[in-house]
PDB file of N, CA and C in Angstrom:
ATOM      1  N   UNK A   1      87.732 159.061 104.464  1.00  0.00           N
ATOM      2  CA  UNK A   1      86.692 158.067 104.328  1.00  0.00           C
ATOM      3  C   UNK A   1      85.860 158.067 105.595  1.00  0.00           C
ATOM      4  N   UNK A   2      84.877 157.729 105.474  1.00  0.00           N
ATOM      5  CA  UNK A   2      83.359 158.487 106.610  1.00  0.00           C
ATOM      6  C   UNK A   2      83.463 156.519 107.066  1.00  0.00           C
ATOM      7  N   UNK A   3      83.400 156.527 108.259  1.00  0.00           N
ATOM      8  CA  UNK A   3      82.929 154.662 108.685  1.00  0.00           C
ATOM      9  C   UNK A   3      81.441 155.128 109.437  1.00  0.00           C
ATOM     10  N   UNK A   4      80.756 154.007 108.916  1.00  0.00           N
ATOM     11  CA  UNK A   4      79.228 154.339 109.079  1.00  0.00           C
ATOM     12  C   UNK A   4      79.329 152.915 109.830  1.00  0.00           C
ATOM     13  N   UNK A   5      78.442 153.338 111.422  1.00  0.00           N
ATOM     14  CA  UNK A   5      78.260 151.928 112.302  1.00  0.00           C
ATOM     15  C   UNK A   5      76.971 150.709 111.356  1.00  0.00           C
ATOM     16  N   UNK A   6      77.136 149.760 111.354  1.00  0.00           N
ATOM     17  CA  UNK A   6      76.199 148.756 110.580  1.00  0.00           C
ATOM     18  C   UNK A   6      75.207 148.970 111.377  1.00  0.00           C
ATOM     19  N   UNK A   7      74.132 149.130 109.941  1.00  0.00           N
ATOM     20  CA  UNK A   7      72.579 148.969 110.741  1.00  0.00           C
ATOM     21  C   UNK A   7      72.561 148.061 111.908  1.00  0.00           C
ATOM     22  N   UNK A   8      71.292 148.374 112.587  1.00  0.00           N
ATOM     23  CA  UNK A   8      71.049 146.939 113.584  1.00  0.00           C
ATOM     24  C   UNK A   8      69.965 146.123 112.462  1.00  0.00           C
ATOM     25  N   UNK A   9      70.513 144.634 113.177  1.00  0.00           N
ATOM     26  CA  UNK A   9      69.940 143.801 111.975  1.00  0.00           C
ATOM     27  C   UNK A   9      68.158 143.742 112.629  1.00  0.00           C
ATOM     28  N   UNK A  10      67.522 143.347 111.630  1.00  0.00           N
ATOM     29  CA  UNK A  10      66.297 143.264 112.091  1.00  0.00           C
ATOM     30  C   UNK A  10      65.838 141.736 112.250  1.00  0.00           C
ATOM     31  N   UNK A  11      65.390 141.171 113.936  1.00  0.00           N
ATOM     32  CA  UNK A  11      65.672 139.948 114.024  1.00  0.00           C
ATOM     33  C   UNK A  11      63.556 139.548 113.970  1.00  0.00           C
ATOM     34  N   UNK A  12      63.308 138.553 113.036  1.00  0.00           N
ATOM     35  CA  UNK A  12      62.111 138.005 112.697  1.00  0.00           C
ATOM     36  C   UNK A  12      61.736 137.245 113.995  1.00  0.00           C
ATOM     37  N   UNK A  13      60.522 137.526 114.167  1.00  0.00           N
ATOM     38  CA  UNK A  13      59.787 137.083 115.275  1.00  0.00           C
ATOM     39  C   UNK A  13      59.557 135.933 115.821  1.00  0.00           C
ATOM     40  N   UNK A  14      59.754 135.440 116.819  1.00  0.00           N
ATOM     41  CA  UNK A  14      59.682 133.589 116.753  1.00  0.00           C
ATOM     42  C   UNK A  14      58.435 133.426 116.659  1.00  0.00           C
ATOM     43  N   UNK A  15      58.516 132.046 115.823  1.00  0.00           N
ATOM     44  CA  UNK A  15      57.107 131.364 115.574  1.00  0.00           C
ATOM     45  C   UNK A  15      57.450 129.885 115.730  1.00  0.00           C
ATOM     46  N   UNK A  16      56.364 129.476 116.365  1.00  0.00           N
ATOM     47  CA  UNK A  16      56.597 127.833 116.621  1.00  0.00           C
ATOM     48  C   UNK A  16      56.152 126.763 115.667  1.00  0.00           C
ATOM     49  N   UNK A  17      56.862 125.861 115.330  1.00  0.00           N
ATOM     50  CA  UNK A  17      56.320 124.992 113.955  1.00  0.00           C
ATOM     51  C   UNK A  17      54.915 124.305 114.007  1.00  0.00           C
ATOM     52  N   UNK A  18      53.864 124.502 113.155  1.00  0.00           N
ATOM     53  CA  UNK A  18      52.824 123.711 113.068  1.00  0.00           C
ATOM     54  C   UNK A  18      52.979 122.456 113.675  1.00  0.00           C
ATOM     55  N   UNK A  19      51.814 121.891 114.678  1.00  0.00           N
ATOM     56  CA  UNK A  19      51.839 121.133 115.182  1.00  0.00           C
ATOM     57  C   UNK A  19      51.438 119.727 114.355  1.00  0.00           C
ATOM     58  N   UNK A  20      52.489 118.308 113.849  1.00  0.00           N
ATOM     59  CA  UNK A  20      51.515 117.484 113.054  1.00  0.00           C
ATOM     60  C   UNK A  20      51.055 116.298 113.632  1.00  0.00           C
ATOM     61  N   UNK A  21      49.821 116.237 113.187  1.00  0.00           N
ATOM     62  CA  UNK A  21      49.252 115.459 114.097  1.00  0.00           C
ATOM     63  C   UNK A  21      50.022 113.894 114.071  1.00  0.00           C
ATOM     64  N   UNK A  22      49.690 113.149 114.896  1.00  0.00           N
ATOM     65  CA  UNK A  22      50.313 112.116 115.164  1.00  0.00           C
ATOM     66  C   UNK A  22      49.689 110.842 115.025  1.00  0.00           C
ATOM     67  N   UNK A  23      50.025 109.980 113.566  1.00  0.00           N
ATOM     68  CA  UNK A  23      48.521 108.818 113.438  1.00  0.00           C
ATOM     69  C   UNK A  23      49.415 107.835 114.211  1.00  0.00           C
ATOM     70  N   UNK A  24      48.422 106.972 114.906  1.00  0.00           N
ATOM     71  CA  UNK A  24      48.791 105.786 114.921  1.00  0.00           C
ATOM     72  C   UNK A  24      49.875 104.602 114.022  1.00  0.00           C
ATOM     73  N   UNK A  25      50.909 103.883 114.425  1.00  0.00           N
ATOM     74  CA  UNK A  25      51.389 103.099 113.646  1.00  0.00           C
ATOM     75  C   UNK A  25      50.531 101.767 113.112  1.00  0.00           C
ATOM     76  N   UNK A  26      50.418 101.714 112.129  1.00  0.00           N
ATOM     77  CA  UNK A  26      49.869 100.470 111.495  1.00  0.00           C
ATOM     78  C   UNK A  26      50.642  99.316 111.691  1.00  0.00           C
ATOM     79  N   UNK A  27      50.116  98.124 111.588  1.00  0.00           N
ATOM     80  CA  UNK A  27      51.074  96.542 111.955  1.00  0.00           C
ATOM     81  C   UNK A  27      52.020  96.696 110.336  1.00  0.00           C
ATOM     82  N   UNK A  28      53.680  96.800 110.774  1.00  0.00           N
ATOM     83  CA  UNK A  28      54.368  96.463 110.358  1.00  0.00           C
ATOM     84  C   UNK A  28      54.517  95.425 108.498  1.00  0.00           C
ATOM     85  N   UNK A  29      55.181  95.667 107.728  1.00  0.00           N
ATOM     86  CA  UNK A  29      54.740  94.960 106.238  1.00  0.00           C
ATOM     87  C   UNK A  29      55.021  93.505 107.020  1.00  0.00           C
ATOM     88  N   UNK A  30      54.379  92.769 106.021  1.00  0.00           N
ATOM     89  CA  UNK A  30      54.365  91.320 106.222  1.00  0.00           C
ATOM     90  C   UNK A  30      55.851  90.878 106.336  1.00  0.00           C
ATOM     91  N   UNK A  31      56.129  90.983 104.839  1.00  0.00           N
ATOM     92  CA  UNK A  31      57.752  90.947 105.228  1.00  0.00           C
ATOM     93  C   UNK A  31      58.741  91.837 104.170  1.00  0.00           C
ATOM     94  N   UNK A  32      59.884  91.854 104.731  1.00  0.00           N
ATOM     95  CA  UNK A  32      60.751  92.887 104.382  1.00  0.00           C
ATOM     96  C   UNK A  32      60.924  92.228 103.194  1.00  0.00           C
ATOM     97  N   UNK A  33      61.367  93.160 102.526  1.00  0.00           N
ATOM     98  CA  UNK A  33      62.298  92.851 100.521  1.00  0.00           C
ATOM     99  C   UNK A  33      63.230  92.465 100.807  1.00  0.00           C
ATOM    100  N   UNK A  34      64.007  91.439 100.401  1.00  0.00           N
ATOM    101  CA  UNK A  34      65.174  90.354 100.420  1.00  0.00           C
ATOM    102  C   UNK A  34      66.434  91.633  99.560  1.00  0.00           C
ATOM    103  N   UNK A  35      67.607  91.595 100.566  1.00  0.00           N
ATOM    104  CA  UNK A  35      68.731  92.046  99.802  1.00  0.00           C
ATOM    105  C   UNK A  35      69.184  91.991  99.172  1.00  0.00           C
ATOM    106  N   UNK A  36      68.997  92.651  97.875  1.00  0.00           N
ATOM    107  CA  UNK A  36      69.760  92.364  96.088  1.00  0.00           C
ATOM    108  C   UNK A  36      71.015  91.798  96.366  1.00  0.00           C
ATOM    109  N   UNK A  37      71.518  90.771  95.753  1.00  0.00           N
ATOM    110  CA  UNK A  37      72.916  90.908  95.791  1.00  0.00           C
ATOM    111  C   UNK A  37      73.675  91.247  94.833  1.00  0.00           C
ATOM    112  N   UNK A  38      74.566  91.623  95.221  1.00  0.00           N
ATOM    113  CA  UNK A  38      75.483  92.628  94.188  1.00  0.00           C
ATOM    114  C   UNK A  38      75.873  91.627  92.514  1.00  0.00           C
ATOM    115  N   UNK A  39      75.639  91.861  91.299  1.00  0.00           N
ATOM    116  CA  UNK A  39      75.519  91.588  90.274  1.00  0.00           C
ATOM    117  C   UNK A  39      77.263  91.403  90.035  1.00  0.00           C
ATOM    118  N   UNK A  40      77.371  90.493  89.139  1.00  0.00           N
ATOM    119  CA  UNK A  40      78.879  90.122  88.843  1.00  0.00           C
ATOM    120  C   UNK A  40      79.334  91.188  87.993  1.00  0.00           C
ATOM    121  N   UNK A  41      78.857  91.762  87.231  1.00  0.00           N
ATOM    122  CA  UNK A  41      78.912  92.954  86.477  1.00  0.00           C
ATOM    123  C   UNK A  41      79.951  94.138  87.290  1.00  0.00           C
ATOM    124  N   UNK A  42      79.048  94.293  88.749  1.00  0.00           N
ATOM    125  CA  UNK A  42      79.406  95.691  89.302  1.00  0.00           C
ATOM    126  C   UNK A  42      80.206  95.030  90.248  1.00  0.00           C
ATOM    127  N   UNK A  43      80.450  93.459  90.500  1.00  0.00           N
ATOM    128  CA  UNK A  43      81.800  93.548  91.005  1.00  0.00           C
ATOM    129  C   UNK A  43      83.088  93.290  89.783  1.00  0.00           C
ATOM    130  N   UNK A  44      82.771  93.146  88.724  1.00  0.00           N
ATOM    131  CA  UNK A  44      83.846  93.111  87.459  1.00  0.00           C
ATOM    132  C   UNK A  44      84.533  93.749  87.165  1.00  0.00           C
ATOM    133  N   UNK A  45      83.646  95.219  87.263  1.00  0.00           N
ATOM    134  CA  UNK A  45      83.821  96.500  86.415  1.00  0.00           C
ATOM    135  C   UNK A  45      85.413  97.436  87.051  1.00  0.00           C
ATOM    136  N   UNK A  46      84.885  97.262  88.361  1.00  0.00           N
ATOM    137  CA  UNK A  46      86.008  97.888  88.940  1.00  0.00           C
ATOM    138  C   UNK A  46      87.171  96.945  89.102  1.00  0.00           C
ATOM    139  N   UNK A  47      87.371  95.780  88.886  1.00  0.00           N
ATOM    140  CA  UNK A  47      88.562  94.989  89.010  1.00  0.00           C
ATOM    141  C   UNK A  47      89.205  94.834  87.497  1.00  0.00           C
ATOM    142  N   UNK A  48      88.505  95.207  86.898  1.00  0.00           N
ATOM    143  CA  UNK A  48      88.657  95.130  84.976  1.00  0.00           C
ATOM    144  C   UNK A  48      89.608  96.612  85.370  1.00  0.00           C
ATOM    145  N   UNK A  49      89.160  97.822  85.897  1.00  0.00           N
ATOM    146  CA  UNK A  49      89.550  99.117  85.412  1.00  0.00           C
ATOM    147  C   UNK A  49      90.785  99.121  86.554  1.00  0.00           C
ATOM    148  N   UNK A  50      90.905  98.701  87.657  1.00  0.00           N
ATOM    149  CA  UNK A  50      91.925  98.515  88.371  1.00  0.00           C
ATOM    150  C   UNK A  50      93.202  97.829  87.469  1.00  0.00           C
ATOM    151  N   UNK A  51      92.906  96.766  86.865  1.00  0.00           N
ATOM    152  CA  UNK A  51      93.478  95.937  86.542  1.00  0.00           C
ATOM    153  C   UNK A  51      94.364  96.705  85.078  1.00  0.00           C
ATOM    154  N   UNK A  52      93.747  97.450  84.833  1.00  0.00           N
ATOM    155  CA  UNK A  52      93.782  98.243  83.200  1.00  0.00           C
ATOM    156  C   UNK A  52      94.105  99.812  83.711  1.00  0.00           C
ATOM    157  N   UNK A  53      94.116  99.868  85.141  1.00  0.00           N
ATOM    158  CA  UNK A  53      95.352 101.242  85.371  1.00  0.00           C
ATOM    159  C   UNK A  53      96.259 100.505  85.744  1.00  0.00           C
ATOM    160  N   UNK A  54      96.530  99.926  86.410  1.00  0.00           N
ATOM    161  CA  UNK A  54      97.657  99.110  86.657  1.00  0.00           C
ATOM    162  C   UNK A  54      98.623  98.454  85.377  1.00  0.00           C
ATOM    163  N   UNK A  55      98.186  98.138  84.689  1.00  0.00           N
ATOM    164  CA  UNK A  55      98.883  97.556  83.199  1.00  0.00           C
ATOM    165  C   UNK A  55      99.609  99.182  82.921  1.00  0.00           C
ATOM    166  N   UNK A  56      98.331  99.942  82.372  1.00  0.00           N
ATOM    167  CA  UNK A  56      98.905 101.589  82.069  1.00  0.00           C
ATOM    168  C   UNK A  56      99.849 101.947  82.743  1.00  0.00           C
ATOM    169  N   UNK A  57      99.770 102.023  83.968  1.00  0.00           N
ATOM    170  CA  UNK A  57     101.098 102.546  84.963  1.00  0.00           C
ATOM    171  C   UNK A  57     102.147 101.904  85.017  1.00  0.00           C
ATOM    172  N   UNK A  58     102.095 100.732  84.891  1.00  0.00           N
ATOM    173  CA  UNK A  58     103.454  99.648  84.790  1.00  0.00           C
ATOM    174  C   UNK A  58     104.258 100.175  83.350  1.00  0.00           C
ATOM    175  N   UNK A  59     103.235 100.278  82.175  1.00  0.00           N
ATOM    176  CA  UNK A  59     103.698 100.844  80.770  1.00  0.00           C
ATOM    177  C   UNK A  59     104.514 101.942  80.666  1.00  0.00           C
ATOM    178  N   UNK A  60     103.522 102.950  81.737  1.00  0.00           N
ATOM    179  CA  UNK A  60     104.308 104.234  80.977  1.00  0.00           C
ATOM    180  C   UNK A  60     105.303 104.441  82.627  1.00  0.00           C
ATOM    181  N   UNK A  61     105.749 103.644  83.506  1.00  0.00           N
ATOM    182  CA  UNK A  61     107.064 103.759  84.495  1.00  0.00           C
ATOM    183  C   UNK A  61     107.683 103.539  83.043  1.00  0.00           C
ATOM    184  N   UNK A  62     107.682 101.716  82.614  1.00  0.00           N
ATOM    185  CA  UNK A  62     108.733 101.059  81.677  1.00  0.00           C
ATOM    186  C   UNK A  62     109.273 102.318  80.383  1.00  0.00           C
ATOM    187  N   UNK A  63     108.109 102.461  79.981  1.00  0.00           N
ATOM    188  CA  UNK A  63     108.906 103.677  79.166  1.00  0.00           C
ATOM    189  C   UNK A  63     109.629 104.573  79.524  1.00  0.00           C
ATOM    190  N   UNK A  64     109.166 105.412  80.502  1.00  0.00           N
ATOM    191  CA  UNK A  64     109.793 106.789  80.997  1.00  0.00           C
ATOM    192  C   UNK A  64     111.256 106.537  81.348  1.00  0.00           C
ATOM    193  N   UNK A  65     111.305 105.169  82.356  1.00  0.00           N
ATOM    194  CA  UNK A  65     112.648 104.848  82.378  1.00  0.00           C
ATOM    195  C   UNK A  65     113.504 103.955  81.057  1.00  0.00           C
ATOM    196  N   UNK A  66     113.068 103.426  80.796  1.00  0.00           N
ATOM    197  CA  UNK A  66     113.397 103.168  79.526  1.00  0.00           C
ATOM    198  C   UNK A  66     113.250 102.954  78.078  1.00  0.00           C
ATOM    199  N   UNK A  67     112.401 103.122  78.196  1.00  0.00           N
ATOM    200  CA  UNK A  67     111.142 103.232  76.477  1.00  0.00           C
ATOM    201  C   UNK A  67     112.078 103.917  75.824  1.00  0.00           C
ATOM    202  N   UNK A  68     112.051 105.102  75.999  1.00  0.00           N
ATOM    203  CA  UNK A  68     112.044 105.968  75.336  1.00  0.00           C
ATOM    204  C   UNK A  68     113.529 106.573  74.662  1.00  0.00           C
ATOM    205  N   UNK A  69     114.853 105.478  75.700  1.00  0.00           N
ATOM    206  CA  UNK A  69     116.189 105.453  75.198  1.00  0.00           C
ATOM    207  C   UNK A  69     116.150 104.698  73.897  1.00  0.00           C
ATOM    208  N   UNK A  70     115.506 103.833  73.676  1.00  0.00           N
ATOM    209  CA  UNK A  70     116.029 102.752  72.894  1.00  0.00           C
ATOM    210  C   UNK A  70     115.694 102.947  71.139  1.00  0.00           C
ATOM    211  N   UNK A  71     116.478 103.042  69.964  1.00  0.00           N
ATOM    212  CA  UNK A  71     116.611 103.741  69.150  1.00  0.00           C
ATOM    213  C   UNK A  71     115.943 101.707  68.505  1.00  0.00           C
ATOM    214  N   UNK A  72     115.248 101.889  67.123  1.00  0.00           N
ATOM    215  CA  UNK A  72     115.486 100.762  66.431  1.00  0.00           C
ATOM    216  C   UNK A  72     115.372 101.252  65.061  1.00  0.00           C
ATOM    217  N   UNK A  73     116.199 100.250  64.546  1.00  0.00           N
ATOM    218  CA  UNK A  73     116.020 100.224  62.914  1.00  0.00           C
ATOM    219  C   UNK A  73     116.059  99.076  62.071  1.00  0.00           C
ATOM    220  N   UNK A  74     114.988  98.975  60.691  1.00  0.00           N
ATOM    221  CA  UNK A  74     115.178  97.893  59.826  1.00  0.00           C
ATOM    222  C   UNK A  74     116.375  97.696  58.708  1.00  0.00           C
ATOM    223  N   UNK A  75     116.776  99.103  58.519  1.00  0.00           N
ATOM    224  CA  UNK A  75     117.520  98.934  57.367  1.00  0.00           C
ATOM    225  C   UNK A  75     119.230  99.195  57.697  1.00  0.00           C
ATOM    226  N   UNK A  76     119.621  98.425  59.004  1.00  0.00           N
ATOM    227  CA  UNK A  76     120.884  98.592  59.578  1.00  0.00           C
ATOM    228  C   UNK A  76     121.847  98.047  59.080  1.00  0.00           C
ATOM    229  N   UNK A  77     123.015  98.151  58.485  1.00  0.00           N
ATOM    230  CA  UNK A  77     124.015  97.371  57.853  1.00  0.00           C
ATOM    231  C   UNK A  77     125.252  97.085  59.403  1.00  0.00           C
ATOM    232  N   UNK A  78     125.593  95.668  59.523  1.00  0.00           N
ATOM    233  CA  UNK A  78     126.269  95.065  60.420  1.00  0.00           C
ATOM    234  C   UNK A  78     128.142  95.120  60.455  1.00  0.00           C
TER     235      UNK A  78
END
């Protein structure tokens, strides 16, 4: 097998970034937009789905450890 030295890379010429011009700042907005506050919705949502993995996970521990022993029947004679 032949090893061939890597080209030399070909390095692009520096160029300096367009200069942009610089306006003046204008007087500031009158006044700022008031901070939304967070909607009961989007604090619900995630305490609903917390709340509803948590149920799920409690379910399927209870089964795994024991769900799944327990045999039932209706038509059992005593």
């Amino acid at each position: 097998a032949e090893v061939r030295p890597f080209p030399n890379a070909k390095v692009a010429p520096a160029t300096e970034a367009p200069e942009v011009p610089v306006q003046p700042v204008s007087s500031p907005p009158a006044e700022a937009p008031a901070k939304k506050k967070r909607s009961v919705r989007s604090f619900l949502l995630p305490v609903i789905g917390a709340a509803l993995l948590g149920a799920g996970a409690w379910y399927g521990y209870d089964y795994w450890t024991t769900g799944r022993f327990m045999i039932s029947t209706d038509d059992a004679y005593v």
